[in-house]
Every structure is written in structure tokens, then in C-alpha cells.
C-alpha atoms as a PDB file:
ATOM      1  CA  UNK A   1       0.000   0.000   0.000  1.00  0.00           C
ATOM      2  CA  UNK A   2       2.866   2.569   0.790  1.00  0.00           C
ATOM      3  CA  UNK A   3       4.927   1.835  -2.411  1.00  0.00           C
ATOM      4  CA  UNK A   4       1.723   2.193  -4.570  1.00  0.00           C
ATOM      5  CA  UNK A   5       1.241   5.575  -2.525  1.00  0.00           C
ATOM      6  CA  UNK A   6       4.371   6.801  -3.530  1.00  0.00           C
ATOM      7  CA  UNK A   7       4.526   5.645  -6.867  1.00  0.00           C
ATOM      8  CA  UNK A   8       0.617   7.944  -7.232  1.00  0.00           C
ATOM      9  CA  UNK A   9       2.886  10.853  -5.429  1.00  0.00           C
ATOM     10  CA  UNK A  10       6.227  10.697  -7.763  1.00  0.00           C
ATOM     11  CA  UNK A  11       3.756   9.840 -11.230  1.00  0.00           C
ATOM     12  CA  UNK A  12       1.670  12.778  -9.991  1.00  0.00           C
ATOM     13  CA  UNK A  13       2.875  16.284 -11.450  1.00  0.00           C
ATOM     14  CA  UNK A  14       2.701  18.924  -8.672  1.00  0.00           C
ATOM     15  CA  UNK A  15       3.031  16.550  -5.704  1.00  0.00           C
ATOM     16  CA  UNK A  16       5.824  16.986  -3.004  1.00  0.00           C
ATOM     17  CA  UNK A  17       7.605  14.352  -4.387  1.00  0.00           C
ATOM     18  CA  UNK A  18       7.683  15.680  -8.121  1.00  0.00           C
ATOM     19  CA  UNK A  19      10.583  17.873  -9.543  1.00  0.00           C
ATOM     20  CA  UNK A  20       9.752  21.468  -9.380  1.00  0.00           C
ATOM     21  CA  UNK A  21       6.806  20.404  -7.240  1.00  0.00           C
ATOM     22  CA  UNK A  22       5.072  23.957  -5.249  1.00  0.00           C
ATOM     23  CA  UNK A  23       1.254  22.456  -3.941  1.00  0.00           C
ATOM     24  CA  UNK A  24       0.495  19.966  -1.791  1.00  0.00           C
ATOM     25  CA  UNK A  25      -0.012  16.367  -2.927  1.00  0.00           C
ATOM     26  CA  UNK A  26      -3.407  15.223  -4.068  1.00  0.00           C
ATOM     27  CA  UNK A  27      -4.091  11.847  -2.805  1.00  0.00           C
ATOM     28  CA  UNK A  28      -6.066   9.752  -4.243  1.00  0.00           C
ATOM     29  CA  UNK A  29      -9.970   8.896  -2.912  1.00  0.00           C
ATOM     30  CA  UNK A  30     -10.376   5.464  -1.140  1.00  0.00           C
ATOM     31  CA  UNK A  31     -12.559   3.445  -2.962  1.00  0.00           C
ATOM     32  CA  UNK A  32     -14.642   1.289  -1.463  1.00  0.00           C
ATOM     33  CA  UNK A  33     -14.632  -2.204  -1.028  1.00  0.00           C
ATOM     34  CA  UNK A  34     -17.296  -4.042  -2.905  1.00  0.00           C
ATOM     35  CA  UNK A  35     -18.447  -7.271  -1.374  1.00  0.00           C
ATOM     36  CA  UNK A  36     -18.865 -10.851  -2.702  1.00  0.00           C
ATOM     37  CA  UNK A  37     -23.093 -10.124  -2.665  1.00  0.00           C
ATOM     38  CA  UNK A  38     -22.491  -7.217  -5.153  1.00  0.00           C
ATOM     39  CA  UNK A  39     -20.466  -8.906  -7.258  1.00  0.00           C
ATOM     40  CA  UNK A  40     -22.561 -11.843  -7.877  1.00  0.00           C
ATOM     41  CA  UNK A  41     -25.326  -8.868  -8.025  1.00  0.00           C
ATOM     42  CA  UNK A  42     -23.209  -6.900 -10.604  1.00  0.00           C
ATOM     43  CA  UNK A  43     -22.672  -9.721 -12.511  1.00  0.00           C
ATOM     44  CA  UNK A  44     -26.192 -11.398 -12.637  1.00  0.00           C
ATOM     45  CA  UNK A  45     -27.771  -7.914 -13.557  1.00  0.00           C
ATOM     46  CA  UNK A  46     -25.339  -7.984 -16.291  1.00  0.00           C
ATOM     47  CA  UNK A  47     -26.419 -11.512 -17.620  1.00  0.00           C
ATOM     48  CA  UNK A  48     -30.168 -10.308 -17.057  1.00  0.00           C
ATOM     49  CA  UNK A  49     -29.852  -7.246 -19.185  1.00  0.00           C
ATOM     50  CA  UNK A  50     -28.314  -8.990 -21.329  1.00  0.00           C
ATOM     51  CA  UNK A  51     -30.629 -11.660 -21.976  1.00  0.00           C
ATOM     52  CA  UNK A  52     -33.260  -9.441 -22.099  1.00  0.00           C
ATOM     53  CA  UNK A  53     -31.719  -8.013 -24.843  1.00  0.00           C
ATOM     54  CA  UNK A  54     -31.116 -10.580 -26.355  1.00  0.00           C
ATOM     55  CA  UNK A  55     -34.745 -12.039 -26.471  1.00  0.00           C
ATOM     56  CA  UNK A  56     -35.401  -8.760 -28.420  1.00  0.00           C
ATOM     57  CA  UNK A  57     -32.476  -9.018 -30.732  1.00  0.00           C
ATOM     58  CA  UNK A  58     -33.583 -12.857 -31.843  1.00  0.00           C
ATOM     59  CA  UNK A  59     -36.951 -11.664 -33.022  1.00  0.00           C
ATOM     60  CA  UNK A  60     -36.043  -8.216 -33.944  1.00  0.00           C
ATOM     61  CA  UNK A  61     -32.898  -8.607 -35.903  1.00  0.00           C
ATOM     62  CA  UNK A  62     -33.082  -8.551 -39.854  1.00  0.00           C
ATOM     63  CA  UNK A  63     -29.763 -10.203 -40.247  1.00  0.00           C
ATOM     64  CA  UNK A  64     -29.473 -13.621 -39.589  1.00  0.00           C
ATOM     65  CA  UNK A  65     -26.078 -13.388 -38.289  1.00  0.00           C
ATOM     66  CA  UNK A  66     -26.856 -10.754 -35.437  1.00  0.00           C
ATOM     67  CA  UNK A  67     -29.371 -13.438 -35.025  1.00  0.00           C
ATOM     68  CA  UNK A  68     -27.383 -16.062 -34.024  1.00  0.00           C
ATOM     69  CA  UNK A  69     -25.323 -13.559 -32.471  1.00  0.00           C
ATOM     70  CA  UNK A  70     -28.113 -12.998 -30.168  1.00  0.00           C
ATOM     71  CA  UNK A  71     -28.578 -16.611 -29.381  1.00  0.00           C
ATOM     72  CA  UNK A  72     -25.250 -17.140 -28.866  1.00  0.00           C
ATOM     73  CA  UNK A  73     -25.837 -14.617 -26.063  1.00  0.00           C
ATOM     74  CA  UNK A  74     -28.817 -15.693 -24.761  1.00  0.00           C
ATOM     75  CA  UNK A  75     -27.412 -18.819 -24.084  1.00  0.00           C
ATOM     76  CA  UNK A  76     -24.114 -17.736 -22.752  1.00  0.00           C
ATOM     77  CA  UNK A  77     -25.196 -15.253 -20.564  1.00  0.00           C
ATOM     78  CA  UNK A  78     -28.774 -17.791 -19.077  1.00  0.00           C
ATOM     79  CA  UNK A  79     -25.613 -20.035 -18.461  1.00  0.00           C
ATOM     80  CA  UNK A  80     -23.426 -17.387 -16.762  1.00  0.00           C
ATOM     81  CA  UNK A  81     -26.753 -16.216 -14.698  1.00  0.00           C
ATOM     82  CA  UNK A  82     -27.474 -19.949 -13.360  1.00  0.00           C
ATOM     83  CA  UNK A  83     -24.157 -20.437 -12.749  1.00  0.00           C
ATOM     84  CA  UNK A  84     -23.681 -16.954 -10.627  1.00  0.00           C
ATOM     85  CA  UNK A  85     -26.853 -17.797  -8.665  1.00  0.00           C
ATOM     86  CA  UNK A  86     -25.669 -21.357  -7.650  1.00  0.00           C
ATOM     87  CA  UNK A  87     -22.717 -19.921  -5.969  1.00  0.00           C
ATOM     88  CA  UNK A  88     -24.382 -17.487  -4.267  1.00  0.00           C
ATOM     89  CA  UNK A  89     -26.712 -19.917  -3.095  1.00  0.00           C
ATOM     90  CA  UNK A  90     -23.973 -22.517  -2.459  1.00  0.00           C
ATOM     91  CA  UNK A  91     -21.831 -19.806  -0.148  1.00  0.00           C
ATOM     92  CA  UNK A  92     -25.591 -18.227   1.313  1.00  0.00           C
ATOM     93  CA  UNK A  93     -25.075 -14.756  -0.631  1.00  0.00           C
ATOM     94  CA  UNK A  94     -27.664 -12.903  -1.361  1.00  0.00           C
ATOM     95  CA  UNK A  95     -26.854 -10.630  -4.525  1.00  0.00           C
ATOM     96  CA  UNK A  96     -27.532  -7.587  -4.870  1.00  0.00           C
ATOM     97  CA  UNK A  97     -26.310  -4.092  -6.772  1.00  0.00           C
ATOM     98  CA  UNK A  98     -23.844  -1.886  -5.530  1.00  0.00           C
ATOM     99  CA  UNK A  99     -25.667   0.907  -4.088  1.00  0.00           C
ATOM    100  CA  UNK A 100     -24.335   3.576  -6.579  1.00  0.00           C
ATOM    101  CA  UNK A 101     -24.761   1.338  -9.430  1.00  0.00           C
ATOM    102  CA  UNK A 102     -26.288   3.044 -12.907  1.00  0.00           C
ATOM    103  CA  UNK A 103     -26.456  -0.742 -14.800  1.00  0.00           C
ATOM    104  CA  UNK A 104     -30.796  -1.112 -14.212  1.00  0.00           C
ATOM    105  CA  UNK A 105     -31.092   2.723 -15.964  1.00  0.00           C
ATOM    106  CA  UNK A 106     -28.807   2.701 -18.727  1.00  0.00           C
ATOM    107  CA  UNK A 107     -30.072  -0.966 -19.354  1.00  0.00           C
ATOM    108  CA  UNK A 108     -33.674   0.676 -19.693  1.00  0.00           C
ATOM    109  CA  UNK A 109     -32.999   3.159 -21.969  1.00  0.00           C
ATOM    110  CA  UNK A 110     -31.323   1.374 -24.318  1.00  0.00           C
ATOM    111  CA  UNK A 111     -34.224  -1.391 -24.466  1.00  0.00           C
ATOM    112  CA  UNK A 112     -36.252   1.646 -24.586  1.00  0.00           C
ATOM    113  CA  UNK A 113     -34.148   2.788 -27.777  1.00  0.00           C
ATOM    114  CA  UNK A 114     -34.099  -0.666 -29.561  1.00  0.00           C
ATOM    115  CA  UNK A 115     -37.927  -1.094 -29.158  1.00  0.00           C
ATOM    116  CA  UNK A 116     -37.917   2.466 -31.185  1.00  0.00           C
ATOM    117  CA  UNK A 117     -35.237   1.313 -34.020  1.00  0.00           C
ATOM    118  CA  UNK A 118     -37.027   0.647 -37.194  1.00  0.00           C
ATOM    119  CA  UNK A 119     -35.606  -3.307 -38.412  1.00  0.00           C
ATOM    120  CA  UNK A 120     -32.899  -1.485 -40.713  1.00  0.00           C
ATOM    121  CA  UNK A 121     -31.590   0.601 -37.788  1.00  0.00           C
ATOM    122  CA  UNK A 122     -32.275  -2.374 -35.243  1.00  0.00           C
ATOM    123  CA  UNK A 123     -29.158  -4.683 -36.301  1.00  0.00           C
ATOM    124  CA  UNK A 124     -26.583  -2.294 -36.036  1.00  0.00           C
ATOM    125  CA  UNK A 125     -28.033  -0.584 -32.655  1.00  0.00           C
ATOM    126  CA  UNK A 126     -27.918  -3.910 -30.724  1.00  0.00           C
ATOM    127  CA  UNK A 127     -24.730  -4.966 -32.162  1.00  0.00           C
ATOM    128  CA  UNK A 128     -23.250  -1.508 -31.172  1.00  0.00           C
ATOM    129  CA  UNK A 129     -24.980  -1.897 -27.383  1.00  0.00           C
ATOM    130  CA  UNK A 130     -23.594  -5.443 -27.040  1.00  0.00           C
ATOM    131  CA  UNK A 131     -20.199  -4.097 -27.752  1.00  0.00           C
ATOM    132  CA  UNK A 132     -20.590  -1.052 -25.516  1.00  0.00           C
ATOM    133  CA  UNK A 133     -21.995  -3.148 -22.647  1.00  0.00           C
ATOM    134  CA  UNK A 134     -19.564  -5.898 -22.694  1.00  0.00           C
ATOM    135  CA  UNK A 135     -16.865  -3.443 -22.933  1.00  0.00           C
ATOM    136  CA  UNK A 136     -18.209  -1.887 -20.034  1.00  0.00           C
ATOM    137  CA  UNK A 137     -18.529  -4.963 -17.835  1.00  0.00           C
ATOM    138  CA  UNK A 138     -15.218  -6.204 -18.797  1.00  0.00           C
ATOM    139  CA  UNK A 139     -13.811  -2.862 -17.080  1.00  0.00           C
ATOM    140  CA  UNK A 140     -15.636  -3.617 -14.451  1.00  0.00           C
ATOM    141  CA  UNK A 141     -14.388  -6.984 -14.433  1.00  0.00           C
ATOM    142  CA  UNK A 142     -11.141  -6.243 -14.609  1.00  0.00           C
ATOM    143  CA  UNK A 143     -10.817  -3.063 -12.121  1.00  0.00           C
ATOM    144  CA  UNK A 144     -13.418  -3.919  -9.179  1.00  0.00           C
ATOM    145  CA  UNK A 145     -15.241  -6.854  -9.274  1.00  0.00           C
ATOM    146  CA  UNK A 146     -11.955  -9.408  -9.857  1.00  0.00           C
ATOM    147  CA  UNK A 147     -10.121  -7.316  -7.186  1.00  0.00           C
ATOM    148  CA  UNK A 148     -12.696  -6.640  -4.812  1.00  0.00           C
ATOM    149  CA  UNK A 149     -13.720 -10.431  -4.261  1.00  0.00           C
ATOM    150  CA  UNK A 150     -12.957 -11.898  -0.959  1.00  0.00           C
ATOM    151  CA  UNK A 151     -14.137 -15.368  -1.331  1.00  0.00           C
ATOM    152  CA  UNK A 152     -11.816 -18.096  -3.683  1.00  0.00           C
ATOM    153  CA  UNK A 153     -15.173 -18.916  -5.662  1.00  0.00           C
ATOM    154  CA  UNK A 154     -16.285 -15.817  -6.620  1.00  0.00           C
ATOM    155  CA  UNK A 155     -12.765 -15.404  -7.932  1.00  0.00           C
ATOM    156  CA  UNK A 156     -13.025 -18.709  -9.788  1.00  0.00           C
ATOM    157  CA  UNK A 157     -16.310 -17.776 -10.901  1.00  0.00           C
ATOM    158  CA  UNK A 158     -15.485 -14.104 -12.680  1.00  0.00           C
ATOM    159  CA  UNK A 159     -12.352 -15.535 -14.082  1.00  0.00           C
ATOM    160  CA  UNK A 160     -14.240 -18.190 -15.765  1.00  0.00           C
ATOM    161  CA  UNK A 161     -16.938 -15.673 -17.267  1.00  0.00           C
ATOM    162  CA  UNK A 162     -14.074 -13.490 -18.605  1.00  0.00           C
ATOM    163  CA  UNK A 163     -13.062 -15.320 -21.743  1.00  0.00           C
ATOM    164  CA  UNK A 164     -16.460 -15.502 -23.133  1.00  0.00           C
ATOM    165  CA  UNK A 165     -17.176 -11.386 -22.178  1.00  0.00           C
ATOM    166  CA  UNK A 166     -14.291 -10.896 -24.307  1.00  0.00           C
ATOM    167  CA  UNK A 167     -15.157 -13.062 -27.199  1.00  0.00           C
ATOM    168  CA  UNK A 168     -18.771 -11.784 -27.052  1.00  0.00           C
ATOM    169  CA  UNK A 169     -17.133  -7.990 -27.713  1.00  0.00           C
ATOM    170  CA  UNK A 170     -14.744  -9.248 -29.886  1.00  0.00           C
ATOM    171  CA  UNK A 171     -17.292 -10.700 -32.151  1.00  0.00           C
ATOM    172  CA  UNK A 172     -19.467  -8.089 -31.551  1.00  0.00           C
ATOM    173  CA  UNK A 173     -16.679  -5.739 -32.847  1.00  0.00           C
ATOM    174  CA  UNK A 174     -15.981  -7.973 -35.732  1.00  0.00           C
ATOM    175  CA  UNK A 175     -19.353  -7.430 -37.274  1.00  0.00           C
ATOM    176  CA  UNK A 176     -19.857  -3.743 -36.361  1.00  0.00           C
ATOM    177  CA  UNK A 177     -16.062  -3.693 -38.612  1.00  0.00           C
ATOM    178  CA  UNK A 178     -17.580  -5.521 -41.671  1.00  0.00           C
ATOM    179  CA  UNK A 179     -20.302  -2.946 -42.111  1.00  0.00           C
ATOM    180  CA  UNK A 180     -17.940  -0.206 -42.691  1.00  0.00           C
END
């Protein structure tokens, strides 16, 4: 904790420890801690949103590849819900969302904004909302919930949804690239 301190207060232009430094040093704010229960919460609001939207997607869509894109995440992410549910059943968690989490709102409108999209506008909306979202969550992933959680399972259990977040953007991305 001290050697990350001072490596924030040498990186940090202006602090006491920087050449030619003249104003106090600006720490950083203490995040924090999120807690096994929000993580599972985080997560399994993630998979819901996402299933939702994918429901939409598989009758919506006019491709037939963002189609089967959609079912692809359908099924991932109903797998990735039952499995985040288990746990937290298995360890006696209940899950629930960080207090200052946004993920329920922004999840609304943009169901709110694919039910609008017209099917020509529909394909590339969800495919760009996928992409967005799993970027998001993969931030997330990466930056709270992986080093927030306490328990060895929930650890397992958010490295082992990872590689298909990932691959979900990544082909997300892919198609959103051929229709340039």
C-alpha cells in the first residue's frame, strides 16, 4: 500500500515528491470495497440485461447473423446467470447491486431505444450496445469486481466468465467492422 502511494505521489505532477513540485499532494480517494453479494449482483444484472436483450435481438434482428449472435448470447449469458446464482446460493449470498450502481437505468434506456429502431436501424443498434456493454462490464471486471472479491469462488467464478465477455465484444466488434 505505501509503495503504490508513492509511486501515485512521484507519477503525480505537482506533488511533493515531483521535480519542481510547489502544492500539496493530491491523494487519491479510497474506494470502497465491494463485497462478494455485489459482485454476484453486478454480474447477474449484467447476464439479465443482457438476456433481455437478447430475447429482443432474436426476433427483432433482420440479419441472420446478429441473429445467431443474439442466441449465442442468450445462451451464454442464461448459463453465466445460473451459474452466478448457484454460488451465491452454495456460499448463502444474497446478490444484490452496488448501491451507486447506474447498470438497471442505462439498461432501460437502451431497451427503450431498440424497441424504437425501425428493423434497418435495429441490427446495427444492438450490435453496437452489445459491444458497448460488454466493454463496459469487462472494465468492471477487470478493475473492481476481480479485485474486490474476498471469497476463492467468486474469484473462480469471474475468471471463468471473462473469456467468453471478451469473445462476445470481440465478435461483436468484428461485425460492427464488416459494415464499414
Amino acid at each position: 500500500m505505501l509503495v503504490s502511494l508513492l509511486a501515485v505521489l512521484i507519477a503525480v505532477p505537482g506533488s511533493s515528491l515531483h521535480p519542481g513540485a510547489h502544492r500539496a499532494p493530491q491523494l487519491p480517494a479510497v474506494a470502497r470495497r465491494i463485497s462478494d453479494a455485489e459482485i454476484l449482483g453486478t454480474l447477474g444484472t449484467a447476464d439479465a440485461n443482457e438476456i433481455e436483450a437478447a430475447k429482443l435481438a432474436s426476433t427483432k434482428a433482420h440479419s441472420q447473423e446478429v441473429r445467431d449472435y443474439a442466441n449465442m448470447l442468450l445462451r451464454d449469458h442464461q448459463q453465466s446467470l445460473n451459474l452466478g446464482l448457484q454460488l451465491a446460493k452454495d456460499l448463502g449470498i444474497a446478490p444484490i447491486l452496488p448501491s451507486d450502481s447506474t447498470m438497471t437505468r442505462a439498461h432501460k434506456q437502451e431497451m427503450d431505444q431498440l424497441n424504437l429502431s425501425s428493423a434497418v436501424q435495429f441490427d446495427k443498434a444492438f450490435v453496437q450496445d452489445m459491444v458497448a456493454d460488454h466493454k463496459m462490464v469487462i472494465n468492471k471486471v477487470d478493475t473492481v469486481l476481480l479485485p474486490g472479491a474476498s471469497h476463492p469462488q467468486v474469484k473462480a467464478f469471474i475468471r471463468k466468465v471473462q473469456p467468453t465477455l471478451a469473445m462476445h465484444e470481440a465478435k461483436g466488434q468484428a461485425w460492427l467492422d464488416k459494415q464499414k
